[in-house]
Protein backbone atom coordinates (compact mmCIF):
# COMPACT_ATOMS: atom_id res chain seq x y z
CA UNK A 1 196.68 146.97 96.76
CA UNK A 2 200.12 147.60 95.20
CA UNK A 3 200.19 143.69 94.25
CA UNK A 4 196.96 144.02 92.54
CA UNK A 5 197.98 147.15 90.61
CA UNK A 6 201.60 145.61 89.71
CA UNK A 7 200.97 141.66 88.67
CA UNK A 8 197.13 141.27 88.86
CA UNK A 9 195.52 144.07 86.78
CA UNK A 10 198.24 146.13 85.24
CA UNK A 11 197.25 149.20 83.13
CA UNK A 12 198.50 152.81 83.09
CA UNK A 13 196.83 154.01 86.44
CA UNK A 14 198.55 151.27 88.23
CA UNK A 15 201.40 153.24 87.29
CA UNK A 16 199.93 155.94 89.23
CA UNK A 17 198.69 153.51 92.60
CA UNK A 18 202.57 152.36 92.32
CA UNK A 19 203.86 156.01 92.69
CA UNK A 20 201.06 157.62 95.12
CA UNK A 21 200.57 155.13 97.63
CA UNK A 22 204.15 155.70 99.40
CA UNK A 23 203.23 159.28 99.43
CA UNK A 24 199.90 159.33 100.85
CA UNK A 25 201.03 156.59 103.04
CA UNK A 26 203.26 158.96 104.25
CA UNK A 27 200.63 161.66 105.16
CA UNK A 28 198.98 159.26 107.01
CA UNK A 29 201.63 158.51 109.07
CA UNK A 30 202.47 162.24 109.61
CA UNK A 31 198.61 162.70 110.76
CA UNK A 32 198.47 159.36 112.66
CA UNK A 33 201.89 159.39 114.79
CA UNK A 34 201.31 162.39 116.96
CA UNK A 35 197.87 161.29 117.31
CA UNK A 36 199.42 158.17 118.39
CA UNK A 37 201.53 159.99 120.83
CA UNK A 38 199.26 162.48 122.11
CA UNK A 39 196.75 159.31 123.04
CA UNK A 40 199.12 157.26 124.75
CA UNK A 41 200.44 159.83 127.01
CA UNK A 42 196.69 160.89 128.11
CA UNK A 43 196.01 157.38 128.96
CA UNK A 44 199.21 156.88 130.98
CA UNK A 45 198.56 159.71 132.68
């Protein structure tokens, strides 16, 4: 998605993709990692 917004179709929201796609990628993986945790210690145990 960032490669599309950079070289592909450039305009001024890609600006915006480029700059809020770290961020919310971060989010996720602040959701998705004790998720992560939390399900592999119930199925080891």
């Amino acid at each position: 998605m960032l490669a599309d917004a950079i070289f592909w179709h450039s305009d001024a929201q890609g600006a915006i993709a480029v700059v809020l796609t770290p961020v919310l990628q971060g989010v996720a993986f602040l959701i998705a990692a004790p998720l992560a945790w939390w399900a592999g210690r119930r199925m080891r145990g």
